[in-house]
N, C-alpha and C. Protein backbone atom coordinates (compact mmCIF):
# COMPACT_ATOMS: atom_id res chain seq x y z
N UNK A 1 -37.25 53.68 -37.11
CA UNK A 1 -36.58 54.94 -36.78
C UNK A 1 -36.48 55.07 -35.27
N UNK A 2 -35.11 55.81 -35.21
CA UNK A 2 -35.13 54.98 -33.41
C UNK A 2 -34.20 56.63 -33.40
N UNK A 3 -34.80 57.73 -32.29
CA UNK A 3 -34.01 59.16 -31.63
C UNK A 3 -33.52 58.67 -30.47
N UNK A 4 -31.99 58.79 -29.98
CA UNK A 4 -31.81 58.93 -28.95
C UNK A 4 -30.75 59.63 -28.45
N UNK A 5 -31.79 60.61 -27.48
CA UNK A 5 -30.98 61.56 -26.63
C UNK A 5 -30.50 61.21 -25.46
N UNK A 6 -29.33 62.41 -25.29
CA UNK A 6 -28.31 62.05 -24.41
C UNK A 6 -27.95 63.24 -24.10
N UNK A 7 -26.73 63.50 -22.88
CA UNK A 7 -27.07 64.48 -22.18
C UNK A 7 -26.92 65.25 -21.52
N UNK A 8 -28.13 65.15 -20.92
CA UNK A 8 -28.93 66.03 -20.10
C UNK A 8 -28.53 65.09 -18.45
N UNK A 9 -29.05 66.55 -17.31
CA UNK A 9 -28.25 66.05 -16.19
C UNK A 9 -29.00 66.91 -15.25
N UNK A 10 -28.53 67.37 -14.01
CA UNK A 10 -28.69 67.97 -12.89
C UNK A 10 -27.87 69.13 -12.79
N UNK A 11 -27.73 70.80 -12.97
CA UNK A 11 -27.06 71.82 -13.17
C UNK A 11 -28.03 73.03 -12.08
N UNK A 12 -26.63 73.76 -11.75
CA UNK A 12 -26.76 75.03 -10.73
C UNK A 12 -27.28 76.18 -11.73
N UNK A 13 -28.23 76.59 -11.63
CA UNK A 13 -28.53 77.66 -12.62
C UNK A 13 -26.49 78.59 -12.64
N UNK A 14 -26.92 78.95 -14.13
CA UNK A 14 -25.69 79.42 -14.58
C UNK A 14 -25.20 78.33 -15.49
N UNK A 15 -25.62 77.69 -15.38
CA UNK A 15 -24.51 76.25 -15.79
C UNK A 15 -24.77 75.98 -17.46
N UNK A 16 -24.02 74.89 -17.67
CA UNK A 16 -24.64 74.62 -19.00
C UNK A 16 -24.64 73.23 -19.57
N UNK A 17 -25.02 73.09 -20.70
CA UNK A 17 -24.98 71.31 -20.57
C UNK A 17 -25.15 71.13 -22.80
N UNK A 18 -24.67 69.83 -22.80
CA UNK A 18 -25.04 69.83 -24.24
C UNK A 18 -25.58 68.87 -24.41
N UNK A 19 -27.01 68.93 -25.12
CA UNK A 19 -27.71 67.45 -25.43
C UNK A 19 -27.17 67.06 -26.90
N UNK A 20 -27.41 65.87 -27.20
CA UNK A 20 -27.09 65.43 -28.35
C UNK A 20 -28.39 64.22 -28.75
N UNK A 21 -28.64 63.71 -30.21
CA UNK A 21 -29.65 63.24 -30.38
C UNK A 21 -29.14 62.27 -31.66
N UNK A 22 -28.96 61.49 -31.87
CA UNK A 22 -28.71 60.42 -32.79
C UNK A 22 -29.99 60.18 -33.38
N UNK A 23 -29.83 60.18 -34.54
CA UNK A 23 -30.77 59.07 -35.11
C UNK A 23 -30.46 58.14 -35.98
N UNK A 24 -31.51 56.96 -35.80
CA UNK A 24 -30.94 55.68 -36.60
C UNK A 24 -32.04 54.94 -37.40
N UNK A 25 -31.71 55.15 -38.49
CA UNK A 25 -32.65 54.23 -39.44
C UNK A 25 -33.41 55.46 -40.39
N UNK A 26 -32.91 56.84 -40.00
CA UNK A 26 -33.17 57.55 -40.83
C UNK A 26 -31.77 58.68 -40.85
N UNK A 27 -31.79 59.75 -42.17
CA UNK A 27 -30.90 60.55 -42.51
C UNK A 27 -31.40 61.45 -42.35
N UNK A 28 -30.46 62.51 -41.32
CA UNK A 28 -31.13 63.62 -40.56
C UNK A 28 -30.33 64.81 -41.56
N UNK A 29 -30.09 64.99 -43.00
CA UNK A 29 -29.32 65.67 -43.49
C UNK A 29 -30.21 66.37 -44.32
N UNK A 30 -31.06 66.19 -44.33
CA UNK A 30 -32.58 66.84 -45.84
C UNK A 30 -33.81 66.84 -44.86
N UNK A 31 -33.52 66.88 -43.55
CA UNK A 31 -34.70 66.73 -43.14
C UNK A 31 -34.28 68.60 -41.71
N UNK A 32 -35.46 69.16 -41.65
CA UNK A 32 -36.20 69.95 -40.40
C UNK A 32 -35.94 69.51 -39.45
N UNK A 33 -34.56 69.39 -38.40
CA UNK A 33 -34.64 68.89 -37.47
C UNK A 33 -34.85 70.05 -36.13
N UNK A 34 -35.43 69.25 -35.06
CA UNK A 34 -35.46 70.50 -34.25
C UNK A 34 -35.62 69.42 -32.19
N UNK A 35 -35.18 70.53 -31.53
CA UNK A 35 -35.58 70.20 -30.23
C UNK A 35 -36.77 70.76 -29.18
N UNK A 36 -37.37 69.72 -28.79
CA UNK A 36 -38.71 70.04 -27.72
C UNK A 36 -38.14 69.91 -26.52
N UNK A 37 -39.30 70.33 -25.23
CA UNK A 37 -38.84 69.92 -24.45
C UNK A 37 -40.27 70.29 -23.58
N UNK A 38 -40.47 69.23 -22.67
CA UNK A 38 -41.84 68.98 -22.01
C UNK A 38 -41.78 69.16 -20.62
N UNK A 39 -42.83 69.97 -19.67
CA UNK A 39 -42.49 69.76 -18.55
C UNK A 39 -43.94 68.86 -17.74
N UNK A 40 -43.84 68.61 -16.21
CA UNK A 40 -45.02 67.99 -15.81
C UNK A 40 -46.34 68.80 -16.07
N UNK A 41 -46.85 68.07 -16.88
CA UNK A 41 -48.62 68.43 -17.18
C UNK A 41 -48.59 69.18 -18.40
N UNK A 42 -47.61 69.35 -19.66
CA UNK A 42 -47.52 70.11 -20.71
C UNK A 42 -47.48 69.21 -21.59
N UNK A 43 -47.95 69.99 -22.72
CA UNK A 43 -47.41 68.93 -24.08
C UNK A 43 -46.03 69.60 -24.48
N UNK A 44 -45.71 68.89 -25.10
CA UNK A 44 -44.22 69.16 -25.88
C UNK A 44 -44.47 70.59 -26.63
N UNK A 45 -43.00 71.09 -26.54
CA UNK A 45 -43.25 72.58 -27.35
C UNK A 45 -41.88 72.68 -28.09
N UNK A 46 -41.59 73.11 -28.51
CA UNK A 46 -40.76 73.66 -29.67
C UNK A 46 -39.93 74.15 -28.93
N UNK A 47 -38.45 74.53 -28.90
CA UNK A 47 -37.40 75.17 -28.42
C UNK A 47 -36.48 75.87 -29.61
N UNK A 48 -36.26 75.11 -30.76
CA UNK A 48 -35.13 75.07 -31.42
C UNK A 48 -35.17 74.91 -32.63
N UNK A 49 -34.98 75.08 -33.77
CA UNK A 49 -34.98 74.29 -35.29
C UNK A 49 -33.81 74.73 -35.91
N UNK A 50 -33.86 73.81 -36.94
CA UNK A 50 -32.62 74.10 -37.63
C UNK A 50 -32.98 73.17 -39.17
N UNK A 51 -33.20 74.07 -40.14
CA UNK A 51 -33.64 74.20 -41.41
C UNK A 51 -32.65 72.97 -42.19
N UNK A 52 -32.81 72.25 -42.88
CA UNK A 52 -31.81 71.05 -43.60
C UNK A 52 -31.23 72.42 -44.71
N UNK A 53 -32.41 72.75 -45.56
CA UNK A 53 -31.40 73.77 -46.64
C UNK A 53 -30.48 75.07 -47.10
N UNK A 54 -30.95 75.75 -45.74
CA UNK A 54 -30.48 76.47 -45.54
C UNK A 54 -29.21 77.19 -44.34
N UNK A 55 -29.43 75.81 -43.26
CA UNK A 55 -28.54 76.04 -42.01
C UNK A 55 -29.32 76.85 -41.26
N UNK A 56 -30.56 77.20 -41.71
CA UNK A 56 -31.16 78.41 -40.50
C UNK A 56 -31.50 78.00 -39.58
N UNK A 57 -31.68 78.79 -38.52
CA UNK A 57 -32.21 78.53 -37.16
C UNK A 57 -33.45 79.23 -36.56
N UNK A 58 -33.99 78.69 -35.44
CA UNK A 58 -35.59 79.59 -34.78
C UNK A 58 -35.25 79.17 -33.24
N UNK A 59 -35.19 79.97 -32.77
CA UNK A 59 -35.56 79.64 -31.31
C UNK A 59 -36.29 80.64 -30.81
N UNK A 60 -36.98 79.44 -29.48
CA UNK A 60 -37.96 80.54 -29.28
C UNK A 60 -37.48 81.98 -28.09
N UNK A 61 -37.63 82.76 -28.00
CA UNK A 61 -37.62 83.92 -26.89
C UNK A 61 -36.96 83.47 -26.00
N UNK A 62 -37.25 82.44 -25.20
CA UNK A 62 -36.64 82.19 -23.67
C UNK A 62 -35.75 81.71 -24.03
N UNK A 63 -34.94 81.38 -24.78
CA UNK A 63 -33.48 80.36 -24.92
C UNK A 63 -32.76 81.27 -25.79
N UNK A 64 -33.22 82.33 -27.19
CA UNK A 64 -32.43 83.33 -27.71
C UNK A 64 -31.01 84.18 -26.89
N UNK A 65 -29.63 83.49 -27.51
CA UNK A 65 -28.66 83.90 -26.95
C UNK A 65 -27.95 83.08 -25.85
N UNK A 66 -28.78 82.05 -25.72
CA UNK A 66 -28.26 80.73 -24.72
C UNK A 66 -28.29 79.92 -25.14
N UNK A 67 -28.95 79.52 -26.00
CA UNK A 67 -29.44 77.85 -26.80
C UNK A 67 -28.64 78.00 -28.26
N UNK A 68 -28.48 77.17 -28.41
CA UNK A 68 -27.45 77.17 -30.15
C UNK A 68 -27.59 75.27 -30.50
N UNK A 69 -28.36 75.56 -31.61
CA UNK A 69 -28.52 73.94 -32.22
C UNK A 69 -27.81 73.87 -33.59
N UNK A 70 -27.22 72.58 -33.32
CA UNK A 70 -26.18 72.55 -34.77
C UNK A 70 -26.29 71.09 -34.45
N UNK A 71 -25.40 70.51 -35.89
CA UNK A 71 -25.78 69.05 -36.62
C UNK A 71 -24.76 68.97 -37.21
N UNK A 72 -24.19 67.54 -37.10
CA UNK A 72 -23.14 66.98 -37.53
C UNK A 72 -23.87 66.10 -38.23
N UNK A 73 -23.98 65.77 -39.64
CA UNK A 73 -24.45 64.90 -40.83
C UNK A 73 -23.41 63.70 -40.68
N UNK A 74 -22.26 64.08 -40.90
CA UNK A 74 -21.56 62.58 -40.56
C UNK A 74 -22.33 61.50 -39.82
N UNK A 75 -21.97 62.48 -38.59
CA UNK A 75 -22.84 61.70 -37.29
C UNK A 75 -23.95 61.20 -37.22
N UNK A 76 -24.84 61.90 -38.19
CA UNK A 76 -26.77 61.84 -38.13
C UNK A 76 -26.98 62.11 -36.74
N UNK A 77 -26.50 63.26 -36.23
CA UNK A 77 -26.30 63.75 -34.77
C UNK A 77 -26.72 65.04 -34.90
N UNK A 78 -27.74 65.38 -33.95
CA UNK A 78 -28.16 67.13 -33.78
C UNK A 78 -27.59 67.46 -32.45
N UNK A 79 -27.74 68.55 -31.90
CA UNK A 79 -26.95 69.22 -30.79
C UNK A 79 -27.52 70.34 -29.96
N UNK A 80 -28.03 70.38 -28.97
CA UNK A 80 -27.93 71.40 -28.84
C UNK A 80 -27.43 71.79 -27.46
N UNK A 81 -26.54 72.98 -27.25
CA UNK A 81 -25.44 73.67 -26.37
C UNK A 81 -26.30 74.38 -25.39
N UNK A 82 -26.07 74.58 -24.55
CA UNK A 82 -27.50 75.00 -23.42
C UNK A 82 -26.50 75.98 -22.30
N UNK A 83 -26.50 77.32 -22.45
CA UNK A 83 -25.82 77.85 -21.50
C UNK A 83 -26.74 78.61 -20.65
N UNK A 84 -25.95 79.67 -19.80
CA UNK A 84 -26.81 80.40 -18.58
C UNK A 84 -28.17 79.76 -18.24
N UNK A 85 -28.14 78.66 -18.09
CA UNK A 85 -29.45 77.45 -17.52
C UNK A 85 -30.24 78.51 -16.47
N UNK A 86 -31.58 78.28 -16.88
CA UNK A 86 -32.24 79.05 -15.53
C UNK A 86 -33.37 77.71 -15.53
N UNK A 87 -33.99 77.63 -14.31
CA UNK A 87 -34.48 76.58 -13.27
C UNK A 87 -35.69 76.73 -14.76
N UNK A 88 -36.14 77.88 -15.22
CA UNK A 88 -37.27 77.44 -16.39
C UNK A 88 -36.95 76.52 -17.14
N UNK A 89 -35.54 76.27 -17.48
CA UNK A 89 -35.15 75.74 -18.55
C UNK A 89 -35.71 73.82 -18.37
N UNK A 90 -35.82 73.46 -16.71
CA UNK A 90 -35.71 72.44 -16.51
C UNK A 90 -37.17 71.80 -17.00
N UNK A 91 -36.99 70.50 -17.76
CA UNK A 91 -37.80 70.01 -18.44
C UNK A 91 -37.15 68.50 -19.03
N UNK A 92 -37.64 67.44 -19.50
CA UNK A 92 -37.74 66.85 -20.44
C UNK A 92 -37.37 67.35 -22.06
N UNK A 93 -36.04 67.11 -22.33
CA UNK A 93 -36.02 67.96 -23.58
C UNK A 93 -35.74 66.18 -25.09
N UNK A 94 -36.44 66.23 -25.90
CA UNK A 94 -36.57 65.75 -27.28
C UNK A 94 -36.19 65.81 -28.41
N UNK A 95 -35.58 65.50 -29.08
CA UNK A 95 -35.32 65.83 -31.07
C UNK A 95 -36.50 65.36 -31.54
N UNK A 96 -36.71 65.74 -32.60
CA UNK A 96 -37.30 65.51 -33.59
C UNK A 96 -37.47 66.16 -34.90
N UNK A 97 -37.83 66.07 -36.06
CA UNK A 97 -38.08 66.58 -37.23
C UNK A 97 -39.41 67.57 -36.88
N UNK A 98 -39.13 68.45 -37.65
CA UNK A 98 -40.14 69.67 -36.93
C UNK A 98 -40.49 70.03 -39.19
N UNK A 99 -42.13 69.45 -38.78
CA UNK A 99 -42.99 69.52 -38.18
C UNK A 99 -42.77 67.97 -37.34
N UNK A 100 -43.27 67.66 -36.51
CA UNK A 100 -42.88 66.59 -35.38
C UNK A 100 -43.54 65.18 -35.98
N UNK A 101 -42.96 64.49 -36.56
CA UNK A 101 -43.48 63.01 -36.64
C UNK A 101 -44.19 61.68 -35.00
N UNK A 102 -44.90 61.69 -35.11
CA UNK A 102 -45.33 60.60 -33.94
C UNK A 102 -44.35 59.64 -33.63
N UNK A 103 -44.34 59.49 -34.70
CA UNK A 103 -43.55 57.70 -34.61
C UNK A 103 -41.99 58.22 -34.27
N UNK A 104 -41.38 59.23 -34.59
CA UNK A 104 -40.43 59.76 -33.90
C UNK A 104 -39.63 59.70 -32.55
N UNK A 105 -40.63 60.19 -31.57
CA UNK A 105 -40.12 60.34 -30.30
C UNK A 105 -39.27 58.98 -29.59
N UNK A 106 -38.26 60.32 -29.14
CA UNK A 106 -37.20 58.64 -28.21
C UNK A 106 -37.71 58.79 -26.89
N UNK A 107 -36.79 58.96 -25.86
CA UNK A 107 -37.39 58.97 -24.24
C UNK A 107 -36.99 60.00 -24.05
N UNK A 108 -36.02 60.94 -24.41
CA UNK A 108 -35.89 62.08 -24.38
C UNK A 108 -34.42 62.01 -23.19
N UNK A 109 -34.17 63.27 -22.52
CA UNK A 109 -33.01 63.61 -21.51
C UNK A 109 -33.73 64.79 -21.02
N UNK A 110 -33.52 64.05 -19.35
CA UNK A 110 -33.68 65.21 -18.18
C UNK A 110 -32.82 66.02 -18.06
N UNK A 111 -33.47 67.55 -18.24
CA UNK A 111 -32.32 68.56 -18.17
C UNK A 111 -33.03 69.04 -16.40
N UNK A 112 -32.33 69.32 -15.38
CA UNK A 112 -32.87 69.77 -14.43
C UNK A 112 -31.97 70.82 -13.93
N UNK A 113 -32.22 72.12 -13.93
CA UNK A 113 -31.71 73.17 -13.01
C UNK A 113 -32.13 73.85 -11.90
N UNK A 114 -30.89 73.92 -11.22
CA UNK A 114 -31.55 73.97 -9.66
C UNK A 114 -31.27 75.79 -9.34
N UNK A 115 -31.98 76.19 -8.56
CA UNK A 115 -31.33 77.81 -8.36
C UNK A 115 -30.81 78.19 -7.11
């Protein structure tokens, strides 16, 4: 099983950016997929989910109304749309199946906003 994200970049707060996350060797269509995102000296945290059976979504507080994660099954592609960027936002951001598998993690995409 192989995640890989893509991306992520260097943005003026305000800005916005869309990550995207492939996966290969597994079917991201029945499965909890969701996005993390890590900064220096943190563990990974939760940002985003998006339910396989229902289409639902969770995000957490700081991204509510800016962050929007959606999934193209064709693709085995998750998404997520990243607007009004604020310099918090900047981190290391991840896919994964939430609850989070180990063996999962790709290298992730630098999201960095500047103010």
């Amino acid at each position: 099983v192989q995640m890989v994200e893509s991306g992520g970049g260097m943005v003026q707060a305000g800005g916005s950016l869309r990550l995207s996350c492939t996966a290969s060797g597994l079917t991201i269509w029945y499965l909890t997929m969701a996005w993390y995102r890590q900064t220096p000296g943190q563990g990974r945290t939760l940002v985003a989910r998006l339910r396989w059976m229902d289409n639902s979504t969770f995000y957490i507080d700081s991204v509510k109304g800016r962050f929007t994660i959606t999934k193209d099954n064709a693709r085995n592609t998750i998404y997520l749309q990243m607007t009004s960027l604020k310099p918090e936002d900047t981190a290391i951001y991840y896919c994964n199946e939430d609850p989070s598998d180990a063996g999962y993690w790709g290298r992730g995409t630098q999201v960095t906003v500047s103010s």
